[in-house]
Protein backbone atom coordinates (compact mmCIF):
# COMPACT_ATOMS: atom_id res chain seq x y z
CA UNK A 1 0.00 0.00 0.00
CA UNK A 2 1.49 3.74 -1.05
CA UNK A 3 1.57 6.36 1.93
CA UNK A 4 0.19 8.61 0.14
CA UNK A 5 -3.81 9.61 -0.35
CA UNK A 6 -4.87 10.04 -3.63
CA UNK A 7 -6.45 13.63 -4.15
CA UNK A 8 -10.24 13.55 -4.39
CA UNK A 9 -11.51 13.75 -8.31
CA UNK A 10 -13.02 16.64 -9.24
CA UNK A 11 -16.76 15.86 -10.01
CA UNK A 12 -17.58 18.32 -12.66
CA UNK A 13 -21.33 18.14 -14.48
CA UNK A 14 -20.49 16.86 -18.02
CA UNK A 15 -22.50 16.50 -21.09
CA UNK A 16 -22.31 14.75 -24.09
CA UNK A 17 -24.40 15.81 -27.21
CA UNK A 18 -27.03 13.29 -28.22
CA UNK A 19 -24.55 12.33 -31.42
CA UNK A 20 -21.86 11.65 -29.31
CA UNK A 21 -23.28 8.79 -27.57
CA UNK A 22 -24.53 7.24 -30.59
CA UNK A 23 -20.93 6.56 -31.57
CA UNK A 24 -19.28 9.63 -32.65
CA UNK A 25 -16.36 10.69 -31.10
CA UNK A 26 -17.38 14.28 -29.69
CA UNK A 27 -15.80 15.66 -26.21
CA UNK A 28 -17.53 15.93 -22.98
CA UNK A 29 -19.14 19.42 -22.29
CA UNK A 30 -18.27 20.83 -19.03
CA UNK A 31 -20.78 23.80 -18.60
CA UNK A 32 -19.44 25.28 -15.16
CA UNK A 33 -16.06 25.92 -17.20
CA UNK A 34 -18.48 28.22 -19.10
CA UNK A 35 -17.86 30.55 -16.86
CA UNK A 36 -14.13 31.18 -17.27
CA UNK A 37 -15.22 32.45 -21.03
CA UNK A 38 -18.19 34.25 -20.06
CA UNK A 39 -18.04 35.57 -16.71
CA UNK A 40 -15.85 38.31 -17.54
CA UNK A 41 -18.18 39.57 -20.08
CA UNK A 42 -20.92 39.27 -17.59
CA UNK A 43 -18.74 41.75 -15.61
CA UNK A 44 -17.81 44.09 -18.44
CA UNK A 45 -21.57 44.16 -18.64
CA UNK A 46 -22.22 45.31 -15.48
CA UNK A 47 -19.45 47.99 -15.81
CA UNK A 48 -21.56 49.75 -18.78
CA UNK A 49 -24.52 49.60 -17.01
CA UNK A 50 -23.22 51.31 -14.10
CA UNK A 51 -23.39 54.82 -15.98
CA UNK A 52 -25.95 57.06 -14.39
CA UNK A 53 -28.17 57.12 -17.79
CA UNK A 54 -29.04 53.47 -16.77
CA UNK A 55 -29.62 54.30 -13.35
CA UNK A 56 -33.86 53.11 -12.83
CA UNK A 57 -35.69 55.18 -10.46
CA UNK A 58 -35.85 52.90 -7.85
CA UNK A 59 -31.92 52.83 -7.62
CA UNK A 60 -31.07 56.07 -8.03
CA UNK A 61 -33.28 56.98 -4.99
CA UNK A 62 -31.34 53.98 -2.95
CA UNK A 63 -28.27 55.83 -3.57
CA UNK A 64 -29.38 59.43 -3.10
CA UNK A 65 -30.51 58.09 0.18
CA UNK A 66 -27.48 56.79 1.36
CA UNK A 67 -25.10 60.02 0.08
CA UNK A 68 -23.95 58.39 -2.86
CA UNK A 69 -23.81 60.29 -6.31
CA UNK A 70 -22.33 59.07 -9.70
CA UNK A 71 -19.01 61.07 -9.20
CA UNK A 72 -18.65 58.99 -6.06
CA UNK A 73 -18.61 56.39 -7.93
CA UNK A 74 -15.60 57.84 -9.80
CA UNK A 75 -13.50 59.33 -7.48
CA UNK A 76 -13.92 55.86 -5.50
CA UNK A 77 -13.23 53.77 -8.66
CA UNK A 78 -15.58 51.67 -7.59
CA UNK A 79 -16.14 49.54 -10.91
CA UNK A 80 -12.06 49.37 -11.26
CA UNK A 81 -11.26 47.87 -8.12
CA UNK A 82 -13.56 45.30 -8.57
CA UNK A 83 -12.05 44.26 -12.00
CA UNK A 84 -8.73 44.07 -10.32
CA UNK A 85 -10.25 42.17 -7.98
CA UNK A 86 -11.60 39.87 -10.96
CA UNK A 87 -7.84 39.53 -12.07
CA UNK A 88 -6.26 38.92 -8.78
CA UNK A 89 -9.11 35.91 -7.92
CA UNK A 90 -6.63 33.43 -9.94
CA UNK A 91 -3.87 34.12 -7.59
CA UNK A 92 -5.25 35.17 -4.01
CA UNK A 93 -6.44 32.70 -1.76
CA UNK A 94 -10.40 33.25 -2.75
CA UNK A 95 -12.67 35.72 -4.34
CA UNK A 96 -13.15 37.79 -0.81
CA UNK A 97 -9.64 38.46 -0.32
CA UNK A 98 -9.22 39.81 -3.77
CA UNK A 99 -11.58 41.86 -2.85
CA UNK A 100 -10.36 42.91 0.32
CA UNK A 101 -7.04 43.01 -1.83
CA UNK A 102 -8.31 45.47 -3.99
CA UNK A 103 -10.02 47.45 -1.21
CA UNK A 104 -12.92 46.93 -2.85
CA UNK A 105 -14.36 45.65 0.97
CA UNK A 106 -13.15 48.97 1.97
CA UNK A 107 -16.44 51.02 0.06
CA UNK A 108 -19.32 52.26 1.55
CA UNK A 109 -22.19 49.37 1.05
CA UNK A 110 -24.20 51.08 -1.33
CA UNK A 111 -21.21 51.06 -3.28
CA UNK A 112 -20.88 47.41 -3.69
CA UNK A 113 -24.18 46.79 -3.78
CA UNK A 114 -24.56 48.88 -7.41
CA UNK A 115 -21.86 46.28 -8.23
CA UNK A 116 -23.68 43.43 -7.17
CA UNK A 117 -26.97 44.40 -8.72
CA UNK A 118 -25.82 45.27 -11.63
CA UNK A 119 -24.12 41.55 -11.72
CA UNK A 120 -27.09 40.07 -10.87
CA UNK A 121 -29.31 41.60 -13.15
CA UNK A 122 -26.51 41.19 -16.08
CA UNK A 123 -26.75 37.65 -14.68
CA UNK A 124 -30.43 37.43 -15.22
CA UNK A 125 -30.08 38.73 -18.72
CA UNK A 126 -27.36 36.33 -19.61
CA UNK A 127 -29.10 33.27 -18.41
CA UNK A 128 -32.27 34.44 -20.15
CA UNK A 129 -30.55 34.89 -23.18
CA UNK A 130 -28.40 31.52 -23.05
CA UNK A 131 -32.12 29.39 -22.30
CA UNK A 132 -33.83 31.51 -25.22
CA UNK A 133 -30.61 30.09 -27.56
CA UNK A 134 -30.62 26.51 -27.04
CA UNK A 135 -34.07 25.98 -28.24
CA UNK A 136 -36.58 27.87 -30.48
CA UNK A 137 -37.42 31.06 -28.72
CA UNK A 138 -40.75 30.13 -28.31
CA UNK A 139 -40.76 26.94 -27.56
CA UNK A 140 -39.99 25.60 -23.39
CA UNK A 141 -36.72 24.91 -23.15
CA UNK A 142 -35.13 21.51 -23.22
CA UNK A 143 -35.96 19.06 -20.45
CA UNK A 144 -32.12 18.89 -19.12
CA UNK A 145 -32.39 22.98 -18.67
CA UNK A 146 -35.78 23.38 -17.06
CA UNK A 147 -34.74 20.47 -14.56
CA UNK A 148 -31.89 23.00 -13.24
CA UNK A 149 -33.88 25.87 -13.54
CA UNK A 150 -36.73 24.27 -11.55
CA UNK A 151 -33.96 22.58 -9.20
CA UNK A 152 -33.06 26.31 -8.40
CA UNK A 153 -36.63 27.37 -7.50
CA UNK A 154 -36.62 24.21 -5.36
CA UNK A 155 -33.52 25.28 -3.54
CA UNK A 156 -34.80 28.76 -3.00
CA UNK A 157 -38.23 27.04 -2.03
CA UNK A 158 -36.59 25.14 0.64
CA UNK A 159 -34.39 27.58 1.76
CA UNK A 160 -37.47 30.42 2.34
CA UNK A 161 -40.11 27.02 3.64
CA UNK A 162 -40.50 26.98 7.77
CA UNK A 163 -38.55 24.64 9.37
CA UNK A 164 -40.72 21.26 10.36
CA UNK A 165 -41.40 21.11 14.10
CA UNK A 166 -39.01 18.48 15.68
């Protein structure tokens, strides 16, 4: 017997086309790597949107109320230091410390939260977007994508349901 422990695998979710397993030789599909292609363009996304034309209503009253104008968000360089905190999360321990790295952490709240709406609704966008293009835009999308999409509702279900008396 060796002394020494075999690393874990890595259990990735892989696909294979419907072709593939009928014979053809045709890689795996590995969507979560996905994101190392498109989450920076998620991001560069969110950067436009941050101008103050796209500012809804609803937002810019969040920020007026908390003291926060768009040349704040310049002279902090808010959007900046999170993109070098998007370069730095390949080398620093995990995402939080290249924030903190960055001093991204540092901000006033409302600050990171324009970031992190804008992501999310970016985010929202993207995934509508990516469902609408693997089917016809009309039509429900395919059974292996509303599975995860209903999967998420489930989570979020679960997460928000009462806990069950013990």
């Amino acid at each position: 017997m060796s002394d020494t422990k075999e690393k874990p695998k890595r259990h990735l979710f892989q696909l294979r086309r419907k072709e593939s397993r009928a014979g053809r030789r045709d890689p795996y599909y590995t969507p979560e790597r996905d994101l190392a292609h498109i989450g920076p363009n998620i991001v560069k996304g969110a950067m436009v949107s941050i101008e103050e034309k796209f500012w809804e209503p609803w937002l810019k009253e969040y920020l007026d109320r908390n003291g926060i104008t768009y040349d704040t968000v310049l002279e902090t360089k808010t959007p900046l230091l999170f993109a070098q905190a998007l370069n730095k999360i390949i080398r620093a321990e995990n995402p939080v410390v290249a924030l903190e790295e960055t001093g991204f952490t540092e901000l006033p709240h409302p600050l990171q939260m324009l970031i992190y709406t804008r992501l999310g609704q970016v985010f929202l966008c993207a995934v509508w977007a990516a469902v609408k293009d693997v089917g016809k835009p009309d039509d429900a999308p395919p059974a292996s994508i509303q599975e995860l999409l209903e999967d998420a509702e489930e989570a979020f279900e679960q997460f928000l349901a009462e806990p069950e008396d013990e």
